[in-house]
PDB file of N, CA and C in Angstrom:
ATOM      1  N   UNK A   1      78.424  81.353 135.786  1.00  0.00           N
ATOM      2  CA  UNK A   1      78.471  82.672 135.184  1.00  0.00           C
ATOM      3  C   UNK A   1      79.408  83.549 136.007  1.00  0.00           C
ATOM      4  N   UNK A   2      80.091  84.274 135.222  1.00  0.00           N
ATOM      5  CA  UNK A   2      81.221  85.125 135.725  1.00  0.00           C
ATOM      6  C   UNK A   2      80.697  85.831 136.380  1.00  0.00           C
ATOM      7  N   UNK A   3      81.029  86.751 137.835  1.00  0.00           N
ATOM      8  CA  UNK A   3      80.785  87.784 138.273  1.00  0.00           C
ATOM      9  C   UNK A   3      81.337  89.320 138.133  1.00  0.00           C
ATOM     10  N   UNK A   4      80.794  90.216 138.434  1.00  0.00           N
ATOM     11  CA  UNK A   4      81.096  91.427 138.033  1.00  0.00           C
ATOM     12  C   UNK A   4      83.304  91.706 138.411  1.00  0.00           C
ATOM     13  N   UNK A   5      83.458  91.234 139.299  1.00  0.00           N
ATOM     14  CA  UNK A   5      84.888  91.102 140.126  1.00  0.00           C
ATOM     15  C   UNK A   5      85.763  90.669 139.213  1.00  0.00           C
ATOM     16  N   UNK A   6      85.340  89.394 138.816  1.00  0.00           N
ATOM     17  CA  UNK A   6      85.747  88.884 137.434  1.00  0.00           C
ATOM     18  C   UNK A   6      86.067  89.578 136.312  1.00  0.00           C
ATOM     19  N   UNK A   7      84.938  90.422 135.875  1.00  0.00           N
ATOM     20  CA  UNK A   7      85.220  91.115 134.517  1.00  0.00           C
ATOM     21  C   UNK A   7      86.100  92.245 134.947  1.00  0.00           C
ATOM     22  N   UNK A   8      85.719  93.071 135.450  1.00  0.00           N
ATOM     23  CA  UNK A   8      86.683  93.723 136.349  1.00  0.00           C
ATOM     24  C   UNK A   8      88.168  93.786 135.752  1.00  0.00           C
ATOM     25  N   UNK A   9      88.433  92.322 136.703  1.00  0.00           N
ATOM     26  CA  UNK A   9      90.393  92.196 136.347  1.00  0.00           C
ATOM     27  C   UNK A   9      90.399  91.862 135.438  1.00  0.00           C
ATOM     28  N   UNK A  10      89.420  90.776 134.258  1.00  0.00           N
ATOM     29  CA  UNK A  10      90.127  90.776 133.238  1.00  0.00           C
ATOM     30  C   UNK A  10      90.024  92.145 132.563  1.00  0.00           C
ATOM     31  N   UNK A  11      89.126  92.691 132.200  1.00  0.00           N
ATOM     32  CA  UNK A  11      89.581  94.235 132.108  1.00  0.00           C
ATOM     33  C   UNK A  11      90.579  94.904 131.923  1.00  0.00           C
ATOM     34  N   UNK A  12      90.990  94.743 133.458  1.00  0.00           N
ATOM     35  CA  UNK A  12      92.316  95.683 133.980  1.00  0.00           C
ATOM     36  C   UNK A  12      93.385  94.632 132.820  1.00  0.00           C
ATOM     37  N   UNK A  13      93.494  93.513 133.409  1.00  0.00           N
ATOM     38  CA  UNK A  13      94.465  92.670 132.785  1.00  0.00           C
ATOM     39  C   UNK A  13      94.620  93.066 131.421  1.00  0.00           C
ATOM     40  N   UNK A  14      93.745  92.983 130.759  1.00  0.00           N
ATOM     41  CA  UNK A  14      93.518  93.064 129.106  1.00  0.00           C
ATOM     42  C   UNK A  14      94.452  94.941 129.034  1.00  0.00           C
ATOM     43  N   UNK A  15      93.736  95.245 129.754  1.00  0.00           N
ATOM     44  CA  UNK A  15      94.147  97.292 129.834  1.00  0.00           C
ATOM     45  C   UNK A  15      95.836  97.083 129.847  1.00  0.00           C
ATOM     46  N   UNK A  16      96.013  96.240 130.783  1.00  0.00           N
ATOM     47  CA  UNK A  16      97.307  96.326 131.060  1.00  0.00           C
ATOM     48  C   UNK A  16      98.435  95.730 130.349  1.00  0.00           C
ATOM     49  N   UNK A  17      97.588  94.956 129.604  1.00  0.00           N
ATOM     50  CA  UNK A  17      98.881  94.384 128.758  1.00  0.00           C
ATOM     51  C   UNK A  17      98.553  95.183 127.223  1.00  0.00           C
ATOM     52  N   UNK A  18      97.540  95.418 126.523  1.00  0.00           N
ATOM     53  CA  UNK A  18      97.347  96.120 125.512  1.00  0.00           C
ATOM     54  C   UNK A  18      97.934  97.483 125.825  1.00  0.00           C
ATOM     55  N   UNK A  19      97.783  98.228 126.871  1.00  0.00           N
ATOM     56  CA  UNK A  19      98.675  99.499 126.703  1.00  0.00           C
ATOM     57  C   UNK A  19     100.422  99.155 127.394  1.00  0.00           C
ATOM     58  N   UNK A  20      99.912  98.679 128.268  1.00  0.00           N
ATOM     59  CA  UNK A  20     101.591  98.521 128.885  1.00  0.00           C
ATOM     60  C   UNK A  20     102.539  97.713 128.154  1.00  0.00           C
ATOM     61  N   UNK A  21     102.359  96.839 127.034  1.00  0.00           N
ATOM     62  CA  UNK A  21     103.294  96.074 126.251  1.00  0.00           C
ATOM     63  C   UNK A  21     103.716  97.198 125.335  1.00  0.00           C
ATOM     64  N   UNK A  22     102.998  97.969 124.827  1.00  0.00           N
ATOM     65  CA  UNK A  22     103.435  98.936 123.390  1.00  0.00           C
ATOM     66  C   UNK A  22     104.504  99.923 124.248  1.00  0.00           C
ATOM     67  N   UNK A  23     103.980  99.942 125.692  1.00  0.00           N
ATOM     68  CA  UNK A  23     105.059 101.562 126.227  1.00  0.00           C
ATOM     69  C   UNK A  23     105.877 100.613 126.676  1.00  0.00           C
ATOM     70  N   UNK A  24     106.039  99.425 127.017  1.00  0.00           N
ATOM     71  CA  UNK A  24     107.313  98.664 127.278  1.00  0.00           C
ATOM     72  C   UNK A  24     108.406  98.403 126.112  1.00  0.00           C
ATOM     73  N   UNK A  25     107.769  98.356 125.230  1.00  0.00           N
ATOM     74  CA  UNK A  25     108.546  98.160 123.741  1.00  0.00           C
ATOM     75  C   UNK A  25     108.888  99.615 123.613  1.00  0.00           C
ATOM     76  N   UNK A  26     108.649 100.328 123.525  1.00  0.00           N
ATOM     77  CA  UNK A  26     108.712 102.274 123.494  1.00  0.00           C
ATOM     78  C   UNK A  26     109.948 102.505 124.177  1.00  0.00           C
ATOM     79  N   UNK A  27     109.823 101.951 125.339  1.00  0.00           N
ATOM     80  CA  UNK A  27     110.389 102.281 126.668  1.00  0.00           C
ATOM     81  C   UNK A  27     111.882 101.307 126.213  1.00  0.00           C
ATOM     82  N   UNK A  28     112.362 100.430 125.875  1.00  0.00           N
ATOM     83  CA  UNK A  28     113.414  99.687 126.056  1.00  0.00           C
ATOM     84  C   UNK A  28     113.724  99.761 124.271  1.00  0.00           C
ATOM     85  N   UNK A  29     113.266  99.855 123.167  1.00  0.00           N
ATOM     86  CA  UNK A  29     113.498 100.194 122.050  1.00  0.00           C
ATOM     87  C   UNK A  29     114.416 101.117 121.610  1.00  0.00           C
ATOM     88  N   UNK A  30     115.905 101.088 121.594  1.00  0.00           N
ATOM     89  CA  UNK A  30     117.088 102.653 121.263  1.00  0.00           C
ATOM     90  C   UNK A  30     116.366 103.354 120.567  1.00  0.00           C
ATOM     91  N   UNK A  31     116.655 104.590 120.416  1.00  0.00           N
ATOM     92  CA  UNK A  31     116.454 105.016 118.902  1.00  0.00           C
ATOM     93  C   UNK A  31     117.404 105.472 118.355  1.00  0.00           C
ATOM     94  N   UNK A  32     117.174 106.252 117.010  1.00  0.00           N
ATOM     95  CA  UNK A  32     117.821 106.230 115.935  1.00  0.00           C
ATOM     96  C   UNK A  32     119.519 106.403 116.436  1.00  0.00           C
ATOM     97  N   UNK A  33     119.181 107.879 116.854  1.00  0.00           N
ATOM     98  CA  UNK A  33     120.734 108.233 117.379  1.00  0.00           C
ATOM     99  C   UNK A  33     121.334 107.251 118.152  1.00  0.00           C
ATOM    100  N   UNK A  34     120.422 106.157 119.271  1.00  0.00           N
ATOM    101  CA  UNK A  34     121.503 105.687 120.161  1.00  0.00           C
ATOM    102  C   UNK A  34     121.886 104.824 119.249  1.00  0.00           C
ATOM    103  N   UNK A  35     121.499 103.841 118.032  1.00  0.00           N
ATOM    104  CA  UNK A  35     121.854 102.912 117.418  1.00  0.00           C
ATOM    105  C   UNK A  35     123.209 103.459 116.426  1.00  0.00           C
ATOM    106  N   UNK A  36     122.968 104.940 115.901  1.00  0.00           N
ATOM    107  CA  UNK A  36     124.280 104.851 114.843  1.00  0.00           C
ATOM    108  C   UNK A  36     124.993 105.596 115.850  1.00  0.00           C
ATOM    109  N   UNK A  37     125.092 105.901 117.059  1.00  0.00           N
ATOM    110  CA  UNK A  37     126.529 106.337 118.156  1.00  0.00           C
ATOM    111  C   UNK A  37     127.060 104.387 118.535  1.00  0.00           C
ATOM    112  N   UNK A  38     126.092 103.808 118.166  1.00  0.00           N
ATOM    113  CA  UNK A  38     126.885 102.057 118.355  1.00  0.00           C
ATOM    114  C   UNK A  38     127.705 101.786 117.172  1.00  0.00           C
ATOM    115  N   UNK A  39     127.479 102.314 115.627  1.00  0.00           N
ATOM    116  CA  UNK A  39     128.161 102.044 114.981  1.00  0.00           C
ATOM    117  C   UNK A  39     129.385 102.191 114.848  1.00  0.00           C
ATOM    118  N   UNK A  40     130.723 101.559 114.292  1.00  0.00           N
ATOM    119  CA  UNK A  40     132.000 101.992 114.650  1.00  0.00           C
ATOM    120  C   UNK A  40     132.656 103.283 113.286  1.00  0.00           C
ATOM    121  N   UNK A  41     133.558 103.890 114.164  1.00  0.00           N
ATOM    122  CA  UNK A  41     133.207 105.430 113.287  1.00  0.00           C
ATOM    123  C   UNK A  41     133.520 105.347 111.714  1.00  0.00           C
ATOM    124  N   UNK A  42     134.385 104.384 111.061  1.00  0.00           N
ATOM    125  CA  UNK A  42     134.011 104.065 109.395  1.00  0.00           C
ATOM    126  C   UNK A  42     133.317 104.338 109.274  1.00  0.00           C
ATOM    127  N   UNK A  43     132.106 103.108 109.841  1.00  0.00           N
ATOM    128  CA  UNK A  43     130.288 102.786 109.539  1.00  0.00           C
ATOM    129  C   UNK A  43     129.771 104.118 109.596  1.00  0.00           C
ATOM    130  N   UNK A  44     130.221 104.999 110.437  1.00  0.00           N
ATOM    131  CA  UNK A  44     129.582 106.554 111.208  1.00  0.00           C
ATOM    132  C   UNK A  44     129.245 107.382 109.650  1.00  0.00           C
ATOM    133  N   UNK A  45     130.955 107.333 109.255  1.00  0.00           N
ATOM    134  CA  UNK A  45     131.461 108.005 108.235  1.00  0.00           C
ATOM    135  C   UNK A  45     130.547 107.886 106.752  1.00  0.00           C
ATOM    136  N   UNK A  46     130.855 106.760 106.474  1.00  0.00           N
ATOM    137  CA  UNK A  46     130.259 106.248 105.425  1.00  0.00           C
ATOM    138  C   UNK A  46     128.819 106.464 105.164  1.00  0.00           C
ATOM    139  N   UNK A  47     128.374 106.046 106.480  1.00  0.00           N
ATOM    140  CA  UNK A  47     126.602 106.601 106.397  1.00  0.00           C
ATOM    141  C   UNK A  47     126.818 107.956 105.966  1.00  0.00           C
ATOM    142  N   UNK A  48     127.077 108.981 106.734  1.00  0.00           N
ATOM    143  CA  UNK A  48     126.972 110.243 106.847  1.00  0.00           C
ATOM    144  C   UNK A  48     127.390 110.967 105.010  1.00  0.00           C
ATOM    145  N   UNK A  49     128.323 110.503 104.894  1.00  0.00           N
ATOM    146  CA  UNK A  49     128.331 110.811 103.466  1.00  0.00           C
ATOM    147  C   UNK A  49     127.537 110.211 102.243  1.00  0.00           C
ATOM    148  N   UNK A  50     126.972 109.168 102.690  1.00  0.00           N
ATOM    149  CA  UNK A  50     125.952 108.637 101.969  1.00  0.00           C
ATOM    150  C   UNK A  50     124.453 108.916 102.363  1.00  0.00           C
ATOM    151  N   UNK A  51     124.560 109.619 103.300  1.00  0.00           N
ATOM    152  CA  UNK A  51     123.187 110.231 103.617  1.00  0.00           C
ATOM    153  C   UNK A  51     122.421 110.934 102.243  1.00  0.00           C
ATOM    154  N   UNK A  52     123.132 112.107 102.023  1.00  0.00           N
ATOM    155  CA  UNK A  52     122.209 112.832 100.662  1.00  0.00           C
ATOM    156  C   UNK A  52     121.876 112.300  99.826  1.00  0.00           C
ATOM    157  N   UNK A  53     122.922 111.362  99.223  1.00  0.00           N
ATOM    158  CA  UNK A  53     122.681 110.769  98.170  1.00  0.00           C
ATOM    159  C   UNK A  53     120.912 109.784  98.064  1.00  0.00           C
ATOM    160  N   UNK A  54     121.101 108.802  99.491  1.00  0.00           N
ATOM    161  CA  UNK A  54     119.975 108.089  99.565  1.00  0.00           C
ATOM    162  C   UNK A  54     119.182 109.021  99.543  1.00  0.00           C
ATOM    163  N   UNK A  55     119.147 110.377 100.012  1.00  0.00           N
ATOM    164  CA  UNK A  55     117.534 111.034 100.610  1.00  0.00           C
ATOM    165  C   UNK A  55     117.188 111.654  99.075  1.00  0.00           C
ATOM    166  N   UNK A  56     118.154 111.838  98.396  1.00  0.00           N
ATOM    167  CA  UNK A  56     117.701 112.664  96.696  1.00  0.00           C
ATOM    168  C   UNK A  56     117.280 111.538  95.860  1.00  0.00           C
ATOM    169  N   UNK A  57     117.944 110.165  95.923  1.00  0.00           N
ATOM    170  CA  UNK A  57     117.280 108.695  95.739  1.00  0.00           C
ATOM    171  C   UNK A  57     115.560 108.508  96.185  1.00  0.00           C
ATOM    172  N   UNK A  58     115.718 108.744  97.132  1.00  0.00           N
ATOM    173  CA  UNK A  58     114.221 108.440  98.187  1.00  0.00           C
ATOM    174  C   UNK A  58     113.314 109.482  97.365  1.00  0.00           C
ATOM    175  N   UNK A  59     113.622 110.609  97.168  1.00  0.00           N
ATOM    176  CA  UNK A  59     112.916 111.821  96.778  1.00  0.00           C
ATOM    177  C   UNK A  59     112.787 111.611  95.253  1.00  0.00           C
ATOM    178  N   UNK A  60     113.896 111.144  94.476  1.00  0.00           N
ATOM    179  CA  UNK A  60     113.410 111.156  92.746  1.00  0.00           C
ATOM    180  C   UNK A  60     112.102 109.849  92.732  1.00  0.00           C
ATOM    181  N   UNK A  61     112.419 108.864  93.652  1.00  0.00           N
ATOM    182  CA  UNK A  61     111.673 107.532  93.979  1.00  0.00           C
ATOM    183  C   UNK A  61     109.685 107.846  94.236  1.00  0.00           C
ATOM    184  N   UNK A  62     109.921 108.916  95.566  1.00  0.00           N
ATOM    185  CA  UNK A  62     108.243 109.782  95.355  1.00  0.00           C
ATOM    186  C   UNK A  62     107.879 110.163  94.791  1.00  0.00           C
ATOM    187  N   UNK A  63     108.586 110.820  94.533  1.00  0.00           N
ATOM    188  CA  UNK A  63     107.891 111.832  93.059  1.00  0.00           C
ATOM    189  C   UNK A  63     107.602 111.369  92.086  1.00  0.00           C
ATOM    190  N   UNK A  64     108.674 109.672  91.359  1.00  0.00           N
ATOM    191  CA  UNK A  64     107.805 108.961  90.301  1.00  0.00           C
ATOM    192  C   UNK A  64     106.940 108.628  90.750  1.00  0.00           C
ATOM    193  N   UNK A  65     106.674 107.809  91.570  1.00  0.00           N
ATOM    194  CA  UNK A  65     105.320 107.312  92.613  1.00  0.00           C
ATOM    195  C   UNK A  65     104.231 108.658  92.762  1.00  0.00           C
ATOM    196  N   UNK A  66     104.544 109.640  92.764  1.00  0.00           N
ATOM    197  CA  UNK A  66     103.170 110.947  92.337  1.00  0.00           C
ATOM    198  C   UNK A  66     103.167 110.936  91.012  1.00  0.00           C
ATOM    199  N   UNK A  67     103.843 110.310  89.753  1.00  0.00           N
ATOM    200  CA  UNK A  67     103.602 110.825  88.431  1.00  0.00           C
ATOM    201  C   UNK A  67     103.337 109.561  88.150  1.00  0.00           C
ATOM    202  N   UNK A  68     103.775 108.824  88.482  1.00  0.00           N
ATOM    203  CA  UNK A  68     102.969 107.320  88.280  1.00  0.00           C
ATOM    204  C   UNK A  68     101.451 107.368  88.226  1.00  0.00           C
ATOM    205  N   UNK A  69     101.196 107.760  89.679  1.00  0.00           N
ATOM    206  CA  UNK A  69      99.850 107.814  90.013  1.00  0.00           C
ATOM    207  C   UNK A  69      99.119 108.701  89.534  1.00  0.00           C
ATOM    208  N   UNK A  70      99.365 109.669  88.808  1.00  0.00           N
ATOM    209  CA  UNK A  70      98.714 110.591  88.396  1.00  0.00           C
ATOM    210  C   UNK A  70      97.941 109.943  87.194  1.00  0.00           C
ATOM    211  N   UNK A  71      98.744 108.824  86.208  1.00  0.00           N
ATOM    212  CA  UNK A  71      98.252 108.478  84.913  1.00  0.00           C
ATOM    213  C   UNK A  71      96.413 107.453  85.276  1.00  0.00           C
ATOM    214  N   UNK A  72      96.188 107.036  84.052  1.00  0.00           N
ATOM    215  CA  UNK A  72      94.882 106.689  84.244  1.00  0.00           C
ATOM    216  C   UNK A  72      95.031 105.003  84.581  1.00  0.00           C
ATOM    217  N   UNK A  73      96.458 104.904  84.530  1.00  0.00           N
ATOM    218  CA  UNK A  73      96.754 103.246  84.344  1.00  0.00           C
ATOM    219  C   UNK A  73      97.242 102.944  85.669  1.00  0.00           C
ATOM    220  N   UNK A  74      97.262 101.608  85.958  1.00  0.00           N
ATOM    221  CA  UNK A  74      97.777 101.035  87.124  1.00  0.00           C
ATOM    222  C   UNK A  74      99.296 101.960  87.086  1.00  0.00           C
ATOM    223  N   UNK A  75     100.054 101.645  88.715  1.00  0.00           N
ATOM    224  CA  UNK A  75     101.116 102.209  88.559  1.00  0.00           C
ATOM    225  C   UNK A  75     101.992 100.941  88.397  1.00  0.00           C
ATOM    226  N   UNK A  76     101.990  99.889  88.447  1.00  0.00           N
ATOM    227  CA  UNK A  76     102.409  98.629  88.144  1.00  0.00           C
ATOM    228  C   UNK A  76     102.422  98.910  86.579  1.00  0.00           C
ATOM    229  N   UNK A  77     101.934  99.126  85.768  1.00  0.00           N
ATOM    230  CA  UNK A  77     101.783  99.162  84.250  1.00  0.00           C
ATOM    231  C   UNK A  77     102.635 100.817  83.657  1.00  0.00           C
ATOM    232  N   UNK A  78     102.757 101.284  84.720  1.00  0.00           N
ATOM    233  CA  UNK A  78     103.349 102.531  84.380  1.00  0.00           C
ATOM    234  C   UNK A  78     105.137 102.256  84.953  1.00  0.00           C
ATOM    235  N   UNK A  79     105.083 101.456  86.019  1.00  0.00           N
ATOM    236  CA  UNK A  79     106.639 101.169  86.324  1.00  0.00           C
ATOM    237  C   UNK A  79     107.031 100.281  85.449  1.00  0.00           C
ATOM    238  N   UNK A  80     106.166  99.534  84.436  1.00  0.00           N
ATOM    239  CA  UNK A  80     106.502  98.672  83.303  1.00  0.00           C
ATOM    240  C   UNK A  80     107.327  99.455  82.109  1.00  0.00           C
ATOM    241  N   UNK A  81     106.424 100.440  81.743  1.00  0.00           N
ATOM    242  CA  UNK A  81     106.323 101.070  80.503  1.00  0.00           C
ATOM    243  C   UNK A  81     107.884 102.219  81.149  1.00  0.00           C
ATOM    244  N   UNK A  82     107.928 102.733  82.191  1.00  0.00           N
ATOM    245  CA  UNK A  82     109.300 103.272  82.699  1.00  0.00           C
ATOM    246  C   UNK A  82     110.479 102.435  82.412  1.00  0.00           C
ATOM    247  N   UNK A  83     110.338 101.234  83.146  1.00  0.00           N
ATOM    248  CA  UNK A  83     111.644 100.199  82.229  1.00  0.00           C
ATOM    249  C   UNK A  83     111.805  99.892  80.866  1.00  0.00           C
ATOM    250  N   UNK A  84     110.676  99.962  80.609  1.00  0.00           N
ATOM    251  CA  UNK A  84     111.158  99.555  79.282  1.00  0.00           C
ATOM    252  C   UNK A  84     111.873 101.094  78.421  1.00  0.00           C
ATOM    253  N   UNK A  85     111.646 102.467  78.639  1.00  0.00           N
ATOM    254  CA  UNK A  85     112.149 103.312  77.910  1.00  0.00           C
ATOM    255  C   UNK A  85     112.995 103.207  78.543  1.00  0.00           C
ATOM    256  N   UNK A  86     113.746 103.146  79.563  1.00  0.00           N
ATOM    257  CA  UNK A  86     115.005 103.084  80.758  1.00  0.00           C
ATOM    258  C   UNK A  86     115.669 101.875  79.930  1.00  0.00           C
ATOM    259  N   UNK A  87     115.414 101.190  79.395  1.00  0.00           N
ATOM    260  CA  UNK A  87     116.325 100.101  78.725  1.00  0.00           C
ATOM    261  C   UNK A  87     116.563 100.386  77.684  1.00  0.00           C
ATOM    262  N   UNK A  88     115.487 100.843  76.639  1.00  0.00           N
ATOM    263  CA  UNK A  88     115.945 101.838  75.374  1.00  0.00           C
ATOM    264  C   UNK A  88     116.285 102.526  75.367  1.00  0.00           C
ATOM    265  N   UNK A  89     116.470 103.297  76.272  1.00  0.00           N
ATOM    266  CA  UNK A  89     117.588 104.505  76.352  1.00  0.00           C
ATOM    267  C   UNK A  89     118.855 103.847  77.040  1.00  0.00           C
ATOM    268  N   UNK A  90     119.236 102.860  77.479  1.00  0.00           N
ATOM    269  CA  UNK A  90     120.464 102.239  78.062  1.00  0.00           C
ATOM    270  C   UNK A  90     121.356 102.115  76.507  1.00  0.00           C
ATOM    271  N   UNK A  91     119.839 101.236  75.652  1.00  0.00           N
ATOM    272  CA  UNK A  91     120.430 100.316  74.575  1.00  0.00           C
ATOM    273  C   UNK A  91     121.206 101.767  74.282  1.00  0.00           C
ATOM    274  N   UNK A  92     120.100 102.877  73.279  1.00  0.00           N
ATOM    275  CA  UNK A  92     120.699 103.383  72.624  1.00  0.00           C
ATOM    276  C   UNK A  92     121.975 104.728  73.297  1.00  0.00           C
ATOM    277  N   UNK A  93     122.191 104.475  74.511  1.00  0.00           N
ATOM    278  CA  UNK A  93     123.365 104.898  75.019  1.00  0.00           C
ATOM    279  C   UNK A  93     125.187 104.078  74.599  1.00  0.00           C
ATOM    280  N   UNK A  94     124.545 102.904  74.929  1.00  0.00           N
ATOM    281  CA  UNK A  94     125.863 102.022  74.776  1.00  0.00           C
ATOM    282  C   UNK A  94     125.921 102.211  72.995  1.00  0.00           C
ATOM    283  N   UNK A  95     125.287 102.180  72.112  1.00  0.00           N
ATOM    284  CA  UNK A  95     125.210 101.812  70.506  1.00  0.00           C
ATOM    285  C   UNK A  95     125.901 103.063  70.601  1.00  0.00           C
ATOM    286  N   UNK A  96     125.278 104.379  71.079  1.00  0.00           N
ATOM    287  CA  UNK A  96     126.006 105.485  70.819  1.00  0.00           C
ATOM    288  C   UNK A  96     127.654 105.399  70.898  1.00  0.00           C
ATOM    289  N   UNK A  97     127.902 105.383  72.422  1.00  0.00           N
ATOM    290  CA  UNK A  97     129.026 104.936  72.706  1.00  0.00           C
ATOM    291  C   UNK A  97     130.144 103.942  72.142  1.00  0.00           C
ATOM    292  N   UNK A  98     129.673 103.228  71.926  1.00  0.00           N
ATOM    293  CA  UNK A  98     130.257 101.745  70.659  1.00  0.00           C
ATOM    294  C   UNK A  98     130.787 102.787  69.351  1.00  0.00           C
ATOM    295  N   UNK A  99     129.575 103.546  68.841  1.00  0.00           N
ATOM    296  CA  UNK A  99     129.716 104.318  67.845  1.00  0.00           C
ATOM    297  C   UNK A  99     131.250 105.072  68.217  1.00  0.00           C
ATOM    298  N   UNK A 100     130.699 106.012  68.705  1.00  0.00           N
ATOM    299  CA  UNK A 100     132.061 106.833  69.437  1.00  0.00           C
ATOM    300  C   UNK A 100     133.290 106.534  69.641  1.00  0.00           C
ATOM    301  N   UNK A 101     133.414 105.172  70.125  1.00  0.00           N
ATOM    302  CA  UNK A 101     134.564 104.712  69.955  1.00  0.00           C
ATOM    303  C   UNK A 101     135.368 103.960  68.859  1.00  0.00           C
ATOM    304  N   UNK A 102     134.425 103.441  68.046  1.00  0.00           N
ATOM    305  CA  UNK A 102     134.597 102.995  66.488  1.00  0.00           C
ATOM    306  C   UNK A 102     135.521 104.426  65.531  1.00  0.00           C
ATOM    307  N   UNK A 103     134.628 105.509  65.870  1.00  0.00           N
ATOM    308  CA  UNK A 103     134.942 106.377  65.370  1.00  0.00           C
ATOM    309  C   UNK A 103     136.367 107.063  65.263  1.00  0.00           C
ATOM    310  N   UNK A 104     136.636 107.092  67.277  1.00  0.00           N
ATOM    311  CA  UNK A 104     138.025 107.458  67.575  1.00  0.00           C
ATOM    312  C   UNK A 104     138.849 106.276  67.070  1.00  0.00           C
ATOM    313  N   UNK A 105     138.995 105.041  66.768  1.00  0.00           N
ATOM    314  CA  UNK A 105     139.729 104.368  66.422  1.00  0.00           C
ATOM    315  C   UNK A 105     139.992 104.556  65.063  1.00  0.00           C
ATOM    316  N   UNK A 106     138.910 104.774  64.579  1.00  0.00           N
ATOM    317  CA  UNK A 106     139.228 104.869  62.824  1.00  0.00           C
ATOM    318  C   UNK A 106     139.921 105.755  62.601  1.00  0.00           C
ATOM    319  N   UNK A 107     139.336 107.133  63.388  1.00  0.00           N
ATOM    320  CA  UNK A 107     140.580 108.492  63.343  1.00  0.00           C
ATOM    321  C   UNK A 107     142.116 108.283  63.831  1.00  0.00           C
ATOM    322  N   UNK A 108     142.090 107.198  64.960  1.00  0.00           N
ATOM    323  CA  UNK A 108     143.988 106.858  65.431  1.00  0.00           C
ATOM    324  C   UNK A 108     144.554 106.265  64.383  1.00  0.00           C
ATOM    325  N   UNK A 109     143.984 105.253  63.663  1.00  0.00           N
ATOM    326  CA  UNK A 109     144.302 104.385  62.416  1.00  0.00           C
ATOM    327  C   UNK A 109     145.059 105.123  61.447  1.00  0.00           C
ATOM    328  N   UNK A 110     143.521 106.589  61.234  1.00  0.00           N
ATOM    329  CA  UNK A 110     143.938 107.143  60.358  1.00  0.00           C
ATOM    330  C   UNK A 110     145.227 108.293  60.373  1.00  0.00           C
ATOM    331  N   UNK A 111     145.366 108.402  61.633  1.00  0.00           N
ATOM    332  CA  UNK A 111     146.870 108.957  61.942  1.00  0.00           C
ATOM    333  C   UNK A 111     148.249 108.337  62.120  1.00  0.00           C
ATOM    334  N   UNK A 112     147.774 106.775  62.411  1.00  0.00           N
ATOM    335  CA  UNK A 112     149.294 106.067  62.597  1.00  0.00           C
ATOM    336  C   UNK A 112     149.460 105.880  61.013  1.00  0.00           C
ATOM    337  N   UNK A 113     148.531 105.326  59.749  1.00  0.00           N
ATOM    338  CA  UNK A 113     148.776 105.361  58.539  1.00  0.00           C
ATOM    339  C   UNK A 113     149.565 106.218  57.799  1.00  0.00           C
ATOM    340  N   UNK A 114     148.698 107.090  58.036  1.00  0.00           N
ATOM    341  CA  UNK A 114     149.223 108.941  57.355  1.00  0.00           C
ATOM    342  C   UNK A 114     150.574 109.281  58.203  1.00  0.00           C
ATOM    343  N   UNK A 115     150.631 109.076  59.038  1.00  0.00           N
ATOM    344  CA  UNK A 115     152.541 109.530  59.616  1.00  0.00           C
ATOM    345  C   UNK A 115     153.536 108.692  59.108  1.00  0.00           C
ATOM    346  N   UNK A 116     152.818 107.196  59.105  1.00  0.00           N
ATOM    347  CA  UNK A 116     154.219 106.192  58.530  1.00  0.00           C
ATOM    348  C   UNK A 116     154.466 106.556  57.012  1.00  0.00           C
TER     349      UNK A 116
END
């Protein structure tokens, strides 16, 4: 049977690696800034102007995720029912468009005809 001396260090031991591994990782881990001052200044660039864009991305992204969740249905069944009007409205974008351009052609037709 173990003695009190014993439990003791493992104790300490256990103390010491459960807290001292997380502040060692803390401790030697860059952060944000030191990692994009490593990037080369393109990479710098490019982020930086693509910053807003992702964060108004990230932000339309929560906010479905709060109106998702708000309904009485899974939000899995609600990101369903989102694609699918997101595709019917694709379809009837392009049909529109198709249209539109059917249209302008028939009108050029009808001007190279009528001039000759």
């Amino acid at each position: 049977m173990p003695n009190a001396g014993t439990w003791l260090k493992m104790l300490g031991l256990g103390a010491a690696v459960s807290i001292g591994g997380p502040m060692f990782v803390l401790y030697i881990r860059p952060t944000d800034e030191e990692i994009f001052q490593k990037y080369n200044p393109e990479l710098q660039k490019s982020s930086i102007e693509g910053r807003e864009r992702r964060e108004q991305e990230y932000d339309d992204y929560v906010n479905k995720l709060k109106e998702w969740s708000k309904s009485d249905k899974s939000i899995w069944f609600a990101v369903k029912e989102e694609e699918a009007r997101r595709k019917v409205q694709v379809a009837e974008s392009t049909t529109q468009a198709k249209e539109e351009q059917k249209a302008q052609r028939d009108e050029m037709r009808k001007e190279l005809l009528g001039e000759k």
